[in-house]
N, C-alpha and C. Protein backbone atom coordinates (compact mmCIF):
# COMPACT_ATOMS: atom_id res chain seq x y z
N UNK A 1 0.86 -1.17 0.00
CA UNK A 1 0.00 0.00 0.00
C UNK A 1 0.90 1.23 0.00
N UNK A 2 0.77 2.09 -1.41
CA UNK A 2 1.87 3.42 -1.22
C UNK A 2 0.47 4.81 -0.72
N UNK A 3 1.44 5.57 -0.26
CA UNK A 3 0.64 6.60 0.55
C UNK A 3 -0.66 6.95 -0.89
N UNK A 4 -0.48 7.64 -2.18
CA UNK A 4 -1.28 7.72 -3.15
C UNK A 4 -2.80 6.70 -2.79
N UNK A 5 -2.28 5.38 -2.76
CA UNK A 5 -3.36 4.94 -2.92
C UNK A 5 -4.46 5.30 -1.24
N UNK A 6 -3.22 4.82 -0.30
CA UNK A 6 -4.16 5.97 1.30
C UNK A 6 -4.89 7.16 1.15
N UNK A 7 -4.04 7.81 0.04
CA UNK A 7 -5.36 9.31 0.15
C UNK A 7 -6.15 9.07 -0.90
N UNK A 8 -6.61 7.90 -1.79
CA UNK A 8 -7.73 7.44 -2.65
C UNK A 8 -8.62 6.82 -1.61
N UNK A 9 -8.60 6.11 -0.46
CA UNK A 9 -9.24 5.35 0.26
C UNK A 9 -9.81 6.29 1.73
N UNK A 10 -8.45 7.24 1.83
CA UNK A 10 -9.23 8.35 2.73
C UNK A 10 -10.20 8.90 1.93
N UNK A 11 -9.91 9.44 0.96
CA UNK A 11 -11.11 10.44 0.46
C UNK A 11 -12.36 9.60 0.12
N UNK A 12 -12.16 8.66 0.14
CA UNK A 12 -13.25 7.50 -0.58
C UNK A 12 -14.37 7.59 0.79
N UNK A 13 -13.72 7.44 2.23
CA UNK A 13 -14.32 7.09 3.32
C UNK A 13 -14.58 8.29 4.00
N UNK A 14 -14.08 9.52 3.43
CA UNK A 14 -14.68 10.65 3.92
C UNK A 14 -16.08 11.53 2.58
N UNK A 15 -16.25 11.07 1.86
CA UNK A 15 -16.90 11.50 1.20
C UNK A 15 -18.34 10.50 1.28
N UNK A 16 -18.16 9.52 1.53
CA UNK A 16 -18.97 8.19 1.17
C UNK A 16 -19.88 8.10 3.50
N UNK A 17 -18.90 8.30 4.06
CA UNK A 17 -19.20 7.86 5.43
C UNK A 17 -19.24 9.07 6.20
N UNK A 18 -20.21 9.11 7.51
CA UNK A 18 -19.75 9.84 8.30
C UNK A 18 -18.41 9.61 9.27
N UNK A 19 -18.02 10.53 9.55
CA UNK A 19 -16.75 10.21 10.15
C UNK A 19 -17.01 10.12 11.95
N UNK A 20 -16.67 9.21 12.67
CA UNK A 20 -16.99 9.59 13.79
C UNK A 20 -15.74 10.02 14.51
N UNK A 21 -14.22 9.53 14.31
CA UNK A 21 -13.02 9.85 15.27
C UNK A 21 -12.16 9.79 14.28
N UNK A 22 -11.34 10.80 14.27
CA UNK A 22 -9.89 10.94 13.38
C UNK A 22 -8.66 11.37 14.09
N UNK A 23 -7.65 10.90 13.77
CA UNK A 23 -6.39 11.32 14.21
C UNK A 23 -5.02 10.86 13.72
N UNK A 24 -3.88 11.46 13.78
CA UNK A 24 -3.09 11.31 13.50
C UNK A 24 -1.87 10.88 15.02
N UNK A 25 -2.04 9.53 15.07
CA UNK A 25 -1.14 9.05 16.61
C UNK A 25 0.48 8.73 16.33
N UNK A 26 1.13 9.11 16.87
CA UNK A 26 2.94 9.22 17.13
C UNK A 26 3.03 7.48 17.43
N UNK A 27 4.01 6.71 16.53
CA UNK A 27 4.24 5.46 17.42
C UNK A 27 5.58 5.66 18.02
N UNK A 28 5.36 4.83 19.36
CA UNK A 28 6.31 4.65 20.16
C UNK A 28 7.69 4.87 19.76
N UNK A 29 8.52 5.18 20.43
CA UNK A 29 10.16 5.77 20.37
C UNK A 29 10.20 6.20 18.94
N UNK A 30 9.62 6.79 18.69
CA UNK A 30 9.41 8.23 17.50
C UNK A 30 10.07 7.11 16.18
N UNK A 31 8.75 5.75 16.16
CA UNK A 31 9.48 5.37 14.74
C UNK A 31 8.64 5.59 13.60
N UNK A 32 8.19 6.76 13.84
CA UNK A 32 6.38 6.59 12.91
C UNK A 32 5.35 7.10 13.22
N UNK A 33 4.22 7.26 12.24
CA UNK A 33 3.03 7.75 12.58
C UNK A 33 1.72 7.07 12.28
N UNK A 34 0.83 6.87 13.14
CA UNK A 34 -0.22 5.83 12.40
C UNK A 34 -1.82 7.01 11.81
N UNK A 35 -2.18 6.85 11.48
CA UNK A 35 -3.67 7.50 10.99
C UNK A 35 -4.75 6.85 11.05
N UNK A 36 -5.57 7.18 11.91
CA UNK A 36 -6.50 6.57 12.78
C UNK A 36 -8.05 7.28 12.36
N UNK A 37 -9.14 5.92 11.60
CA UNK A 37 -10.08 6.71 10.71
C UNK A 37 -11.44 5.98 11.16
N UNK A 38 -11.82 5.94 12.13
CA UNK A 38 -13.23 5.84 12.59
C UNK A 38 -14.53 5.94 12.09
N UNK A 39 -15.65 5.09 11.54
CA UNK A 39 -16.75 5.30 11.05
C UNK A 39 -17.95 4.35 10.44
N UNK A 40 -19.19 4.77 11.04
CA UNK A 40 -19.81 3.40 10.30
C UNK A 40 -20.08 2.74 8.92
N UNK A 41 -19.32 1.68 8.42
CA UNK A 41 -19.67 1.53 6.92
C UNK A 41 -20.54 0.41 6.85
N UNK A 42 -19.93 0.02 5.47
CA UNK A 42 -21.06 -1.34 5.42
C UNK A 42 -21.37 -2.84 6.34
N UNK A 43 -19.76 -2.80 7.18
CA UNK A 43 -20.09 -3.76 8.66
C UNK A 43 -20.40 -3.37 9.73
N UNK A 44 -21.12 -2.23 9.85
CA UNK A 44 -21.34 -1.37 11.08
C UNK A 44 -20.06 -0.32 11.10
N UNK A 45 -19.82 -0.35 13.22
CA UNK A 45 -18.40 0.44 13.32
C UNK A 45 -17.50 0.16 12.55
N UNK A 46 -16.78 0.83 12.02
CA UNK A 46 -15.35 0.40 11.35
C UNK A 46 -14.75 1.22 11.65
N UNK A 47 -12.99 0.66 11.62
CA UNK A 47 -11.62 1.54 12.18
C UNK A 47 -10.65 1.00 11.06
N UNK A 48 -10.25 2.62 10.33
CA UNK A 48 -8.90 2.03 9.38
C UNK A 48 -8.19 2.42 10.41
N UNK A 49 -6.34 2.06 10.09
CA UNK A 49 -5.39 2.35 10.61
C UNK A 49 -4.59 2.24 9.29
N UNK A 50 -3.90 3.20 9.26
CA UNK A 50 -2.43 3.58 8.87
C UNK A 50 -1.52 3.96 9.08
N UNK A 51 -0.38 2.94 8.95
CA UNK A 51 0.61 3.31 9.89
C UNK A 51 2.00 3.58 8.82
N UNK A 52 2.70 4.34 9.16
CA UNK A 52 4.13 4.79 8.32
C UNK A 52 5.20 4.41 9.60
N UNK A 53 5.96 3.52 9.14
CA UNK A 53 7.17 3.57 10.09
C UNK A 53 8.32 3.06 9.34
N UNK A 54 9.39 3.32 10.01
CA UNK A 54 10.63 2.78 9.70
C UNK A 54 11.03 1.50 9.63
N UNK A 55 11.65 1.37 8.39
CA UNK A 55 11.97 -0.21 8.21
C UNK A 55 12.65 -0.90 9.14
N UNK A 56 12.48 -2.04 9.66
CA UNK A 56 13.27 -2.96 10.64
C UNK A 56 14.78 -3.80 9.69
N UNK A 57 15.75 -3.51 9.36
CA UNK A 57 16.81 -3.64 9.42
C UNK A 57 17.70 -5.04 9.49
N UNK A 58 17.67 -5.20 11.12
CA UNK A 58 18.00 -5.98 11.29
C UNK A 58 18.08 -6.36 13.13
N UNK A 59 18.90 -7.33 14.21
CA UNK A 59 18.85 -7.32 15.79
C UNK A 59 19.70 -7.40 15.61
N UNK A 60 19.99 -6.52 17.21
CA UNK A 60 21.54 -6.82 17.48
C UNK A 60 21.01 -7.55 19.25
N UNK A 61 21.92 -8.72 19.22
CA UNK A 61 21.81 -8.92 20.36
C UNK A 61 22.98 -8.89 21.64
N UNK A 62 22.56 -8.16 22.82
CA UNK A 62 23.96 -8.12 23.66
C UNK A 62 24.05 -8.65 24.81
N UNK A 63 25.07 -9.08 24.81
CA UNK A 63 24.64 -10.33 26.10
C UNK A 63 26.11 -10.28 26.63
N UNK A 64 26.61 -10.87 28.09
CA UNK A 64 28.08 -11.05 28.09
C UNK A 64 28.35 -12.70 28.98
N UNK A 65 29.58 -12.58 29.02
CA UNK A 65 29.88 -14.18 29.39
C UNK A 65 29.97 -14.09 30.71
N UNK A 66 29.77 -13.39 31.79
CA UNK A 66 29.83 -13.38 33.10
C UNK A 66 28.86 -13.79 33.60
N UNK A 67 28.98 -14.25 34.77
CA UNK A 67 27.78 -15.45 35.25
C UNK A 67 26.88 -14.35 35.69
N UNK A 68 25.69 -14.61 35.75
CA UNK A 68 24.44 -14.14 36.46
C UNK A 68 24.05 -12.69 35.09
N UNK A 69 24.49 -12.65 34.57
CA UNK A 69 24.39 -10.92 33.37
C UNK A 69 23.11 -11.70 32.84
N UNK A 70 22.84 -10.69 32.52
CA UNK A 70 21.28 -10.74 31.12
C UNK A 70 21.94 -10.16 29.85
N UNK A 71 20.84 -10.79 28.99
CA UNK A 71 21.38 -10.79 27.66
C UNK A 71 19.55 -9.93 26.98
N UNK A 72 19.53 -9.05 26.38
CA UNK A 72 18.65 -8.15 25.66
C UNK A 72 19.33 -7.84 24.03
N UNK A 73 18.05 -7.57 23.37
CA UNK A 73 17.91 -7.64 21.91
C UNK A 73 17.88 -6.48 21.65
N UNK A 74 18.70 -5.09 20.42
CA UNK A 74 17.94 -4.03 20.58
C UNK A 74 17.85 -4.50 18.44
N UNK A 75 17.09 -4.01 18.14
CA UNK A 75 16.43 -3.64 16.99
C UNK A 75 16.81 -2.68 16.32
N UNK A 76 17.10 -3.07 15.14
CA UNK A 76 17.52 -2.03 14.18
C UNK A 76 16.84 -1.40 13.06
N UNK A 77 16.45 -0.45 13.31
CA UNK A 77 15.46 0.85 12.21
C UNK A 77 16.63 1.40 10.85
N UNK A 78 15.82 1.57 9.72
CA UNK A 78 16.68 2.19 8.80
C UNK A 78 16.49 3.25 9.29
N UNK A 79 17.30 4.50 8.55
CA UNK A 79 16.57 5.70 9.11
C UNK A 79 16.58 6.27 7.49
N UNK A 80 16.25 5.81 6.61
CA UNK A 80 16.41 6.46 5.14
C UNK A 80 14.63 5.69 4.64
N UNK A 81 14.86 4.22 4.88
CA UNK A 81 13.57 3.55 4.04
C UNK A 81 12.38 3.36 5.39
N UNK A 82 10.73 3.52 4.69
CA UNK A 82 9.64 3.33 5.93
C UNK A 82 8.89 2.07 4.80
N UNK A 83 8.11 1.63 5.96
CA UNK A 83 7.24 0.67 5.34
C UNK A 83 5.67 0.94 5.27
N UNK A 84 4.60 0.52 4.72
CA UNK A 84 3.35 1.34 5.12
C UNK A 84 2.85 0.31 5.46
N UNK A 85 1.54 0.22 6.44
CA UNK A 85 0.45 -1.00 6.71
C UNK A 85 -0.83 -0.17 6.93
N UNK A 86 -1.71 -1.01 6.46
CA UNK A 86 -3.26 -1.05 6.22
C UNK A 86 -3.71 -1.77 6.59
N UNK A 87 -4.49 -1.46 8.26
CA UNK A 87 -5.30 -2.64 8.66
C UNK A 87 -6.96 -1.84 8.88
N UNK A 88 -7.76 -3.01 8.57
CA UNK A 88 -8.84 -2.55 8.84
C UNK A 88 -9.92 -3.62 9.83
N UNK A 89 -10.46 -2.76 10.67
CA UNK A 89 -11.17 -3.98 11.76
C UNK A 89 -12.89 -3.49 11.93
N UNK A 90 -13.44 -3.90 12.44
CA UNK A 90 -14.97 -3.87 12.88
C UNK A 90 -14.88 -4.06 14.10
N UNK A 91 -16.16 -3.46 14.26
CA UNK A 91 -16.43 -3.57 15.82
C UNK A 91 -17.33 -5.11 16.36
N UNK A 92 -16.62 -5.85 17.00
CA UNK A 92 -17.23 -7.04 18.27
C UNK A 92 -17.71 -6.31 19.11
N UNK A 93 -19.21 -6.43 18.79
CA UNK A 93 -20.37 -5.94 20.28
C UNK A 93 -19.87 -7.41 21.45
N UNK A 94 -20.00 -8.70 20.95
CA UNK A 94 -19.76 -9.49 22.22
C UNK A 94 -18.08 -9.38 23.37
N UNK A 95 -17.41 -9.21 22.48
CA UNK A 95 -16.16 -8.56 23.06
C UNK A 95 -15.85 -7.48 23.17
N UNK A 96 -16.31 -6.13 22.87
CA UNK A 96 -16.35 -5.07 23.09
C UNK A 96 -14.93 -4.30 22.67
N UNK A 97 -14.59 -4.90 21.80
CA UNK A 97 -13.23 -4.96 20.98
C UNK A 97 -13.35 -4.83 19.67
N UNK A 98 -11.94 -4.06 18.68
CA UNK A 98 -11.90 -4.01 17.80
C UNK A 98 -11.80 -5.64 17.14
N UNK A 99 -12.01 -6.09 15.72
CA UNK A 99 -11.87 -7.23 15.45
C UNK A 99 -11.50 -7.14 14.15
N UNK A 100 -9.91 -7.62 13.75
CA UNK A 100 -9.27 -7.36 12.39
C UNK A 100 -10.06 -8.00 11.43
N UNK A 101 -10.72 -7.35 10.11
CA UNK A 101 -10.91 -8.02 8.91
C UNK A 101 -10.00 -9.09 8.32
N UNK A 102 -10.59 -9.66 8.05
CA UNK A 102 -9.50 -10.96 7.24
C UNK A 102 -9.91 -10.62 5.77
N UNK A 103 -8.90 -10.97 4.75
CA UNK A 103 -8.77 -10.45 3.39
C UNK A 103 -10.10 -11.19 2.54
N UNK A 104 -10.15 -12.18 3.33
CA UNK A 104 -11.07 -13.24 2.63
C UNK A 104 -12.28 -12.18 2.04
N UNK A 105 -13.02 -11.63 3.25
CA UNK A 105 -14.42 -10.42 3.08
C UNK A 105 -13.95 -9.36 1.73
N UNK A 106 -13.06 -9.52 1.47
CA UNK A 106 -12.89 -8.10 0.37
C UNK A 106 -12.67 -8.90 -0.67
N UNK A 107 -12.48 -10.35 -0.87
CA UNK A 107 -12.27 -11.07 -2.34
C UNK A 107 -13.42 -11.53 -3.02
């Protein structure tokens, strides 16, 4: 999903739906931004999300040979290439939770 086609699908769901909650949310340790699009469509509630973040790279893991030490993973971000994701969910009245679409409903 490249951003182009996100602002064909925003404008699609703001012209077509009422909107009930919008926003633009910061993800954690500043790797990204998600876009957060609230509203009832054709499964009832619905919630897009779009998220822009930085590509994952590669782990580094650090650990040492002394007895009793811990060993932790840190993660490596590009800081040049991002990746995009498109998830979309409905609302579970019995769980009172969002509930991810599966691709199957859109084929």
């Amino acid at each position: 999903m490249n951003i182009e086609r996100w602002e064909q699908i925003k404008t699609l769901i703001h012209t077509q739906y009422e909107i009930e909650y919008e926003e633009v949310e910061d993800l954690p340790e500043n790797l990204g931004t998600m876009e957060v699009i609230e509203f009832v469509g054709p499964l009832g509630p619905m919630r897009v999300e779009y998220a822009t973040k930085q590509r994952q790279i590669g782990r580094k893991v650090i650990a040492s040979t002394r007895i009793g030490s811990t060993a932790h993973e840190e993660i490596l971000h590009s800081k040049t290439e991002q990746v995009n994701f498109l998830k979309v969910y409905t609302w579970n009245e019995e769980e009172e939770d969002w509930e991810e679409v599966q691709k199957k409903i859109f084929e």
